[in-house]
C-alpha atoms as a PDB file:
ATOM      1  CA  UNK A   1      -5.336 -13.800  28.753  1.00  0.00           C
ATOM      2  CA  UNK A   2      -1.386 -14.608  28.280  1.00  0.00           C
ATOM      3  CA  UNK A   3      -1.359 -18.162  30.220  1.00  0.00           C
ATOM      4  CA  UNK A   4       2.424 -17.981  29.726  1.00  0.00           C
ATOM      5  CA  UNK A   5       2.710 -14.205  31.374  1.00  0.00           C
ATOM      6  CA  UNK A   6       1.000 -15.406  34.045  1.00  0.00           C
ATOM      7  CA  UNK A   7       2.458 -18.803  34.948  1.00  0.00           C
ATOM      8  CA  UNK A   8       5.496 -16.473  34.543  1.00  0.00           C
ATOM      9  CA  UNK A   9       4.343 -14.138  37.405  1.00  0.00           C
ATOM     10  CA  UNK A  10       3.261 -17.047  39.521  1.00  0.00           C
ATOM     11  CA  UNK A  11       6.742 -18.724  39.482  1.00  0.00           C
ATOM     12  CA  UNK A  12       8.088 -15.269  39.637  1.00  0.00           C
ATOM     13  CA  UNK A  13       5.956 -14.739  43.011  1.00  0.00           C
ATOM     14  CA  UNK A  14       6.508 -17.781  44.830  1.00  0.00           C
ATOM     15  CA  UNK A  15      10.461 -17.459  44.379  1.00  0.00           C
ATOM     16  CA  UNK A  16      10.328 -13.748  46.024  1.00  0.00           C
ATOM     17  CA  UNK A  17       8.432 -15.205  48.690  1.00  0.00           C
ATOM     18  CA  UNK A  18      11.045 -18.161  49.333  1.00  0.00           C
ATOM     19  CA  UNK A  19      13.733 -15.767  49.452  1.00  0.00           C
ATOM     20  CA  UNK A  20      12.036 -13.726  51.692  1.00  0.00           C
ATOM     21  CA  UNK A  21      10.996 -16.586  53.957  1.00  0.00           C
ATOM     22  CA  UNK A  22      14.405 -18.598  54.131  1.00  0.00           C
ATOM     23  CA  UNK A  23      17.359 -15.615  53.613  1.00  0.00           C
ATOM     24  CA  UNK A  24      17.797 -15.035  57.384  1.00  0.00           C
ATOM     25  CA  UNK A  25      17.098 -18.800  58.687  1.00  0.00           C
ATOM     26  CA  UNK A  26      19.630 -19.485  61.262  1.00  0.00           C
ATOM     27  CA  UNK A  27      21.659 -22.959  60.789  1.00  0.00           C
ATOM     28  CA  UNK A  28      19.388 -23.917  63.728  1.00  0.00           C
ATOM     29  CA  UNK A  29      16.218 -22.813  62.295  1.00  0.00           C
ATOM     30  CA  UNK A  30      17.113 -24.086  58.969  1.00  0.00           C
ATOM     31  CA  UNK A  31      17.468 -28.142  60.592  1.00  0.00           C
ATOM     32  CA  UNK A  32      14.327 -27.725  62.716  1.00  0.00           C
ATOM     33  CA  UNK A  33      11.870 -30.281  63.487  1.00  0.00           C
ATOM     34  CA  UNK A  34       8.749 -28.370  64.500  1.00  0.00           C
ATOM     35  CA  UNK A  35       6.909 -32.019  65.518  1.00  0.00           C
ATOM     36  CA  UNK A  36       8.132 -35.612  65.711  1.00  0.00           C
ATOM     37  CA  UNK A  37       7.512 -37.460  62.354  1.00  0.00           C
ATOM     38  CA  UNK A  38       7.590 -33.852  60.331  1.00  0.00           C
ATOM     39  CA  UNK A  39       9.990 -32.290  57.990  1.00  0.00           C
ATOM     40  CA  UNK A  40      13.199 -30.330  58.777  1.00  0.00           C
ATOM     41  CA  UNK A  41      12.101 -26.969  57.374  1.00  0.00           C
ATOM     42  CA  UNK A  42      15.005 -27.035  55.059  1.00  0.00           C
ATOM     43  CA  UNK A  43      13.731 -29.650  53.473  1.00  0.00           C
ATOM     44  CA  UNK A  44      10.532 -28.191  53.334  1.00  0.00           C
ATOM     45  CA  UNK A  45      12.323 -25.245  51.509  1.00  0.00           C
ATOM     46  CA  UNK A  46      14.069 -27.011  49.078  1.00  0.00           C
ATOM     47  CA  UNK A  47      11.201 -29.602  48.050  1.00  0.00           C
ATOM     48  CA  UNK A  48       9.337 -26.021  46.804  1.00  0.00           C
ATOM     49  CA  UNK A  49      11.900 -25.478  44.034  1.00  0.00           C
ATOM     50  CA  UNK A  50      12.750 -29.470  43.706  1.00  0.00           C
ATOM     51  CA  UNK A  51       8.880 -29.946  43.276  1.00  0.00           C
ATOM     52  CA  UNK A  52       8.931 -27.168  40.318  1.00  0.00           C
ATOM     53  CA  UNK A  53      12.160 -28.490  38.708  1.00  0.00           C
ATOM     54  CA  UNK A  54      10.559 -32.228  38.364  1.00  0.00           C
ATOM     55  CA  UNK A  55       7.210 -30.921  37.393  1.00  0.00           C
ATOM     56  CA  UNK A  56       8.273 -29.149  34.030  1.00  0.00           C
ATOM     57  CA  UNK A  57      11.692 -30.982  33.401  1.00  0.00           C
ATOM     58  CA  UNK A  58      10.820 -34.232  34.006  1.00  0.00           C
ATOM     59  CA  UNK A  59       6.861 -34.930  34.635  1.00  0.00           C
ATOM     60  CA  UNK A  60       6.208 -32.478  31.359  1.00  0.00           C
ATOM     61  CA  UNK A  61       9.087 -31.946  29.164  1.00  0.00           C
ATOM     62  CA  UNK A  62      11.405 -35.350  29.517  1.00  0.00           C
ATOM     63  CA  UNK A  63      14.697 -33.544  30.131  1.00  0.00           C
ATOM     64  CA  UNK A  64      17.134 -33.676  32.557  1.00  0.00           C
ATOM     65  CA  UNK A  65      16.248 -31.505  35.860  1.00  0.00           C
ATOM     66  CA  UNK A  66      18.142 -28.308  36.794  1.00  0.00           C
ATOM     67  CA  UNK A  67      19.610 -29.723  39.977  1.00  0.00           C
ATOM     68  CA  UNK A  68      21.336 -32.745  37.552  1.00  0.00           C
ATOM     69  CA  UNK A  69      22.955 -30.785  35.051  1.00  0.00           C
ATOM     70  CA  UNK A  70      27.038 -29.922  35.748  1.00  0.00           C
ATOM     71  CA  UNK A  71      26.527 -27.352  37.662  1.00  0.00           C
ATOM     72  CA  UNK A  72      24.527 -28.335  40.336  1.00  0.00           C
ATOM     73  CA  UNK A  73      26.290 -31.989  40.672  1.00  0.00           C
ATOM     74  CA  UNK A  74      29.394 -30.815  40.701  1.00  0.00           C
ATOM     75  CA  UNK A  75      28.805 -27.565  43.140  1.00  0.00           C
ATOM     76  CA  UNK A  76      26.041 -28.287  45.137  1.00  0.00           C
ATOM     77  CA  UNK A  77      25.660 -32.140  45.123  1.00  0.00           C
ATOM     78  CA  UNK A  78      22.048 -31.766  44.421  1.00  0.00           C
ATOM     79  CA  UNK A  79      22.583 -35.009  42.359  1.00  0.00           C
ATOM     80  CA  UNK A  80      22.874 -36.972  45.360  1.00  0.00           C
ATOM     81  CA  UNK A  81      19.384 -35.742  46.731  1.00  0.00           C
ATOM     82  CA  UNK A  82      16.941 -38.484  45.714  1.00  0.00           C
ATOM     83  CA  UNK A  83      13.767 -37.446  44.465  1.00  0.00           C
ATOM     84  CA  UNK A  84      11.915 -34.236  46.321  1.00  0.00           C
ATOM     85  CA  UNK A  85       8.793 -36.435  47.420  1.00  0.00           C
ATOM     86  CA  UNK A  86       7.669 -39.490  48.167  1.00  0.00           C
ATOM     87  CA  UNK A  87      11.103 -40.483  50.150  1.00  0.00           C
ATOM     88  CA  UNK A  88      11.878 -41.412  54.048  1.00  0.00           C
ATOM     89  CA  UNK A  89      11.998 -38.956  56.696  1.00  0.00           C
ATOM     90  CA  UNK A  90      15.376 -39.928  57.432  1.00  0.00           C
ATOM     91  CA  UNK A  91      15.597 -39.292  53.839  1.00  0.00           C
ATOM     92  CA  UNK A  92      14.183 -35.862  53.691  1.00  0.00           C
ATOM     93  CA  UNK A  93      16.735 -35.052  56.908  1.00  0.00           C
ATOM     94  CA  UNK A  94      19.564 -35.638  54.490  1.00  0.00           C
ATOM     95  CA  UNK A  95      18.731 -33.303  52.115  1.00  0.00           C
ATOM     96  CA  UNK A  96      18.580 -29.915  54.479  1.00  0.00           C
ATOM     97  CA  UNK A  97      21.647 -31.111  56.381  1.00  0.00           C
ATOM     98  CA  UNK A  98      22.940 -31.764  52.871  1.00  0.00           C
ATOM     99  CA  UNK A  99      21.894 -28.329  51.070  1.00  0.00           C
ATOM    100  CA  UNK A 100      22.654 -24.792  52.735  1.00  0.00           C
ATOM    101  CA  UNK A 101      20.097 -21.913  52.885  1.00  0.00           C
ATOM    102  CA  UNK A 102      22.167 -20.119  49.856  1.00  0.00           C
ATOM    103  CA  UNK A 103      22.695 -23.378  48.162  1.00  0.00           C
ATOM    104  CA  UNK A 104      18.469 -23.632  47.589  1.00  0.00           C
ATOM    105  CA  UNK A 105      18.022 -20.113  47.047  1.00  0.00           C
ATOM    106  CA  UNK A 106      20.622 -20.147  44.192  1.00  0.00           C
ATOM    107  CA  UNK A 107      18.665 -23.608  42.752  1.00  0.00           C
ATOM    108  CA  UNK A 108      15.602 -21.948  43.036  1.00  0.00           C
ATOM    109  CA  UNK A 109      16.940 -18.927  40.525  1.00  0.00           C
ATOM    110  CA  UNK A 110      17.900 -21.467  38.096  1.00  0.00           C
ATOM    111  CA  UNK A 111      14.726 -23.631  38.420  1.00  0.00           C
ATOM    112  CA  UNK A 112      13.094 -20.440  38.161  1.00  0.00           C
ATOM    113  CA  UNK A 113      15.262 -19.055  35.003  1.00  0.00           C
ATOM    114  CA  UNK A 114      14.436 -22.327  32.979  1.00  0.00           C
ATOM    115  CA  UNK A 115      11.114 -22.634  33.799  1.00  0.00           C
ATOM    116  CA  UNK A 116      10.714 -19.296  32.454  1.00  0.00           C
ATOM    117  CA  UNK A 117      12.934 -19.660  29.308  1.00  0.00           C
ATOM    118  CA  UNK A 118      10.804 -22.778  28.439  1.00  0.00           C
ATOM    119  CA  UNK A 119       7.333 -21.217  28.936  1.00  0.00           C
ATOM    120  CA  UNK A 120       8.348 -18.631  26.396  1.00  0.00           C
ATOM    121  CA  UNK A 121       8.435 -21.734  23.935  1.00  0.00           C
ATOM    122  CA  UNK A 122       4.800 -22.837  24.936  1.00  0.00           C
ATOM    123  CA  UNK A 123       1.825 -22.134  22.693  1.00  0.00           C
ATOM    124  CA  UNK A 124      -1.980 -22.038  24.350  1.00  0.00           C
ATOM    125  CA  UNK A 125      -2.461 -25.578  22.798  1.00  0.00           C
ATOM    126  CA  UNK A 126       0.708 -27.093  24.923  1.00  0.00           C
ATOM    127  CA  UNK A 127      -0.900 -26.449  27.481  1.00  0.00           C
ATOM    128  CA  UNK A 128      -3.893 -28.278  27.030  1.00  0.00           C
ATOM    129  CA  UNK A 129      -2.030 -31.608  26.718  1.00  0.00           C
ATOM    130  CA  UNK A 130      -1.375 -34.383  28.796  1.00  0.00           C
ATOM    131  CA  UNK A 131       1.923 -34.994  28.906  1.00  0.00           C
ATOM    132  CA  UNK A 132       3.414 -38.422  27.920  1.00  0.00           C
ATOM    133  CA  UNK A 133       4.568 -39.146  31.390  1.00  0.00           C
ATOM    134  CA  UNK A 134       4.442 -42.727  31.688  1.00  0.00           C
ATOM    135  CA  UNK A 135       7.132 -42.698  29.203  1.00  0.00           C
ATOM    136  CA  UNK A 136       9.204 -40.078  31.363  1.00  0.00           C
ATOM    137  CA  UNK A 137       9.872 -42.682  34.153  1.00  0.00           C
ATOM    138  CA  UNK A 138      11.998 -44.346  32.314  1.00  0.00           C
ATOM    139  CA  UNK A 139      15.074 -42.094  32.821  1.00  0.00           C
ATOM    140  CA  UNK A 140      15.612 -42.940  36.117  1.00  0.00           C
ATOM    141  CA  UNK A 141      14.500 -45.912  37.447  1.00  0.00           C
ATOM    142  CA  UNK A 142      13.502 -44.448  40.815  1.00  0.00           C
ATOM    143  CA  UNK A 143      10.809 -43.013  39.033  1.00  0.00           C
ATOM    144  CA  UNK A 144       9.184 -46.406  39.293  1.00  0.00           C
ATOM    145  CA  UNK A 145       8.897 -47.593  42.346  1.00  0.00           C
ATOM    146  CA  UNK A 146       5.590 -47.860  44.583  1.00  0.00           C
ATOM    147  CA  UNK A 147       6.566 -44.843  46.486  1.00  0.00           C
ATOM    148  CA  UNK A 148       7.036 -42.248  43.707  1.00  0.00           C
ATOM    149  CA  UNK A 149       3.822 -43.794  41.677  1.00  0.00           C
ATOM    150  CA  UNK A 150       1.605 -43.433  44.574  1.00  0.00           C
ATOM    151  CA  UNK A 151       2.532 -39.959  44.938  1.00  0.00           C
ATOM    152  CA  UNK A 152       1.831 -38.685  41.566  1.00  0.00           C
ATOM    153  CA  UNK A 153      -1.231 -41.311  40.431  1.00  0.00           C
ATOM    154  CA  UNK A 154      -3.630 -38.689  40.606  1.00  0.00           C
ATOM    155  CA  UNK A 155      -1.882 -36.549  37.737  1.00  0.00           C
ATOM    156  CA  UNK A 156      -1.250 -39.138  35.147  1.00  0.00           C
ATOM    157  CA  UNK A 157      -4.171 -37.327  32.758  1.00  0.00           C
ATOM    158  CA  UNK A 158      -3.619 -33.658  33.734  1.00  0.00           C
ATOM    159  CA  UNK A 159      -3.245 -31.412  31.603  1.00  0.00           C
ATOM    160  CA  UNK A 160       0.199 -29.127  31.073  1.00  0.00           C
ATOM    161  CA  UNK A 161      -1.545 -26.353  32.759  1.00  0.00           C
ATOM    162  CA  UNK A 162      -3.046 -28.489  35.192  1.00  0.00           C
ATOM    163  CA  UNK A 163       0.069 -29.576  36.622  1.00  0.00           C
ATOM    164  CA  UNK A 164       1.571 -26.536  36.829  1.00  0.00           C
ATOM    165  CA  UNK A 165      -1.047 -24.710  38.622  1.00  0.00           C
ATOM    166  CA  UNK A 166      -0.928 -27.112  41.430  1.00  0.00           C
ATOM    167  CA  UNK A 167       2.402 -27.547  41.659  1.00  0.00           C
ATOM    168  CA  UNK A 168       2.477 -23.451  42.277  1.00  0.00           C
ATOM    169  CA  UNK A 169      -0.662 -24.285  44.912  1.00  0.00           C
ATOM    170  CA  UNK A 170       1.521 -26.512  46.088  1.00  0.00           C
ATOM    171  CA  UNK A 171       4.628 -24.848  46.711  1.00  0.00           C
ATOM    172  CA  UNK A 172       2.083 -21.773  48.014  1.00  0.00           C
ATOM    173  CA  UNK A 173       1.461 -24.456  50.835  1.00  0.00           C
ATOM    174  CA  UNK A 174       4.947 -25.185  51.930  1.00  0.00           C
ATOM    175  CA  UNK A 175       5.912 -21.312  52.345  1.00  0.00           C
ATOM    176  CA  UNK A 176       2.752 -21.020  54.644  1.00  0.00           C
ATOM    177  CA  UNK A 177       3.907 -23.868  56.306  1.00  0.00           C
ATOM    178  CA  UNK A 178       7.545 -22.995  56.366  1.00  0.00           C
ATOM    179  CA  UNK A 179       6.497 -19.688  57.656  1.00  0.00           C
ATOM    180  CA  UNK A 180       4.512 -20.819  60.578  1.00  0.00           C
ATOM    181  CA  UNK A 181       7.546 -23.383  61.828  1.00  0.00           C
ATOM    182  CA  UNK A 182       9.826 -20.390  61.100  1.00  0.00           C
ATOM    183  CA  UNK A 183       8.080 -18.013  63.571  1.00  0.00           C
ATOM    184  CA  UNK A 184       7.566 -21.659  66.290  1.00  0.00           C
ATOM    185  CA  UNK A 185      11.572 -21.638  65.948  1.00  0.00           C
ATOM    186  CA  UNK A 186      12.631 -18.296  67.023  1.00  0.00           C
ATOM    187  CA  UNK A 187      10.253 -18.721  70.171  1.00  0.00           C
ATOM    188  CA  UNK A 188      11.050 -22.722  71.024  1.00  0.00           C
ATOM    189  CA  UNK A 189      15.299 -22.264  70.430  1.00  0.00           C
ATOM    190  CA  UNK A 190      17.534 -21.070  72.721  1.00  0.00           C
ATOM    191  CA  UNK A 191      18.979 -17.680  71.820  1.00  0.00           C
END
């Protein structure tokens, strides 16, 4: 079995099935609150490709994410976003009033484009390491505070492959979920 080929076609997957789930959202479907104390499902949306960015860039390789190179700072703004867990509500909000429907699709290419170009790098025995995360957190000093540790202190000795695999589970989550506040949308707003 190729373990690169099919992370590949796992990434590859889940980014056909955000485009198909968030191309058509309405403004007002995009900024929806299906429940008090829930996510807008934008930001919902974006946290999919945000959460796949951080895994590999930051939580496995140590590099600078996608959304922080030129590009996306300059363009998008995505360097004003925070981090893509572990943050407020109020938070959260910011980001999908922040970040348009094409905006996140267009991230989610690039995540998805370098996340590809780097597994092509990755031998069989990569991805039976832990990664030296502890050490990553020192780029950015958010990356250190209670809120961001307590999210991720179950993965500290997880494996490359480990990681990844829920991080895809993960994201596999969020489009059910975003699917199922889609659909409660388009029957609860006015039309």
């Amino acid at each position: 079995m190729d373990a690169a080929a099919l992370l590949t076609a796992q990434w590859t997957t889940l980014n056909a099935a955000l485009h198909a789930l968030a191309q058509d959202l309405a403004p007002d479907e995009w900024t929806f609150r299906v429940a008090p104390g829930q996510n807008l499902t934008g930001f919902t949306l974006w946290h999919v490709p945000a959460c796949q960015d951080w895994t590999v860039q930051t939580w496995i390789r140590n590099v600078p994410e996608v959304r922080d190179w030129n590009a996306w700072t300059r363009d998008a703004g995505f360097d004003r976003l925070g981090l893509a867990f572990g943050i407020s509500l109020a938070d959260a909000d910011a980001v999908a009033r922040a970040v348009s429907v094409d905006d996140m699709l267009a991230y989610a290419d690039a995540v998805l484009a370098e996340n590809v170009r780097w597994i092509g790098t990755v031998t069989e025995h990569d991805l039976g390491r832990v990664p030296d995360n502890r050490a990553h957190l020192a780029r950015r000093p958010v990356y250190r505070t209670a809120q961001y540790l307590a999210e991720v202190q179950g993965m500290w000795n997880q494996t490359v492959a480990e990681v990844i695999a829920l991080d895809i589970g993960h994201g596999r989550a969020h489009l059910g979920e975003a699917g199922l506040i889609k659909e409660l949308a388009r029957q609860n707003l006015p039309r």
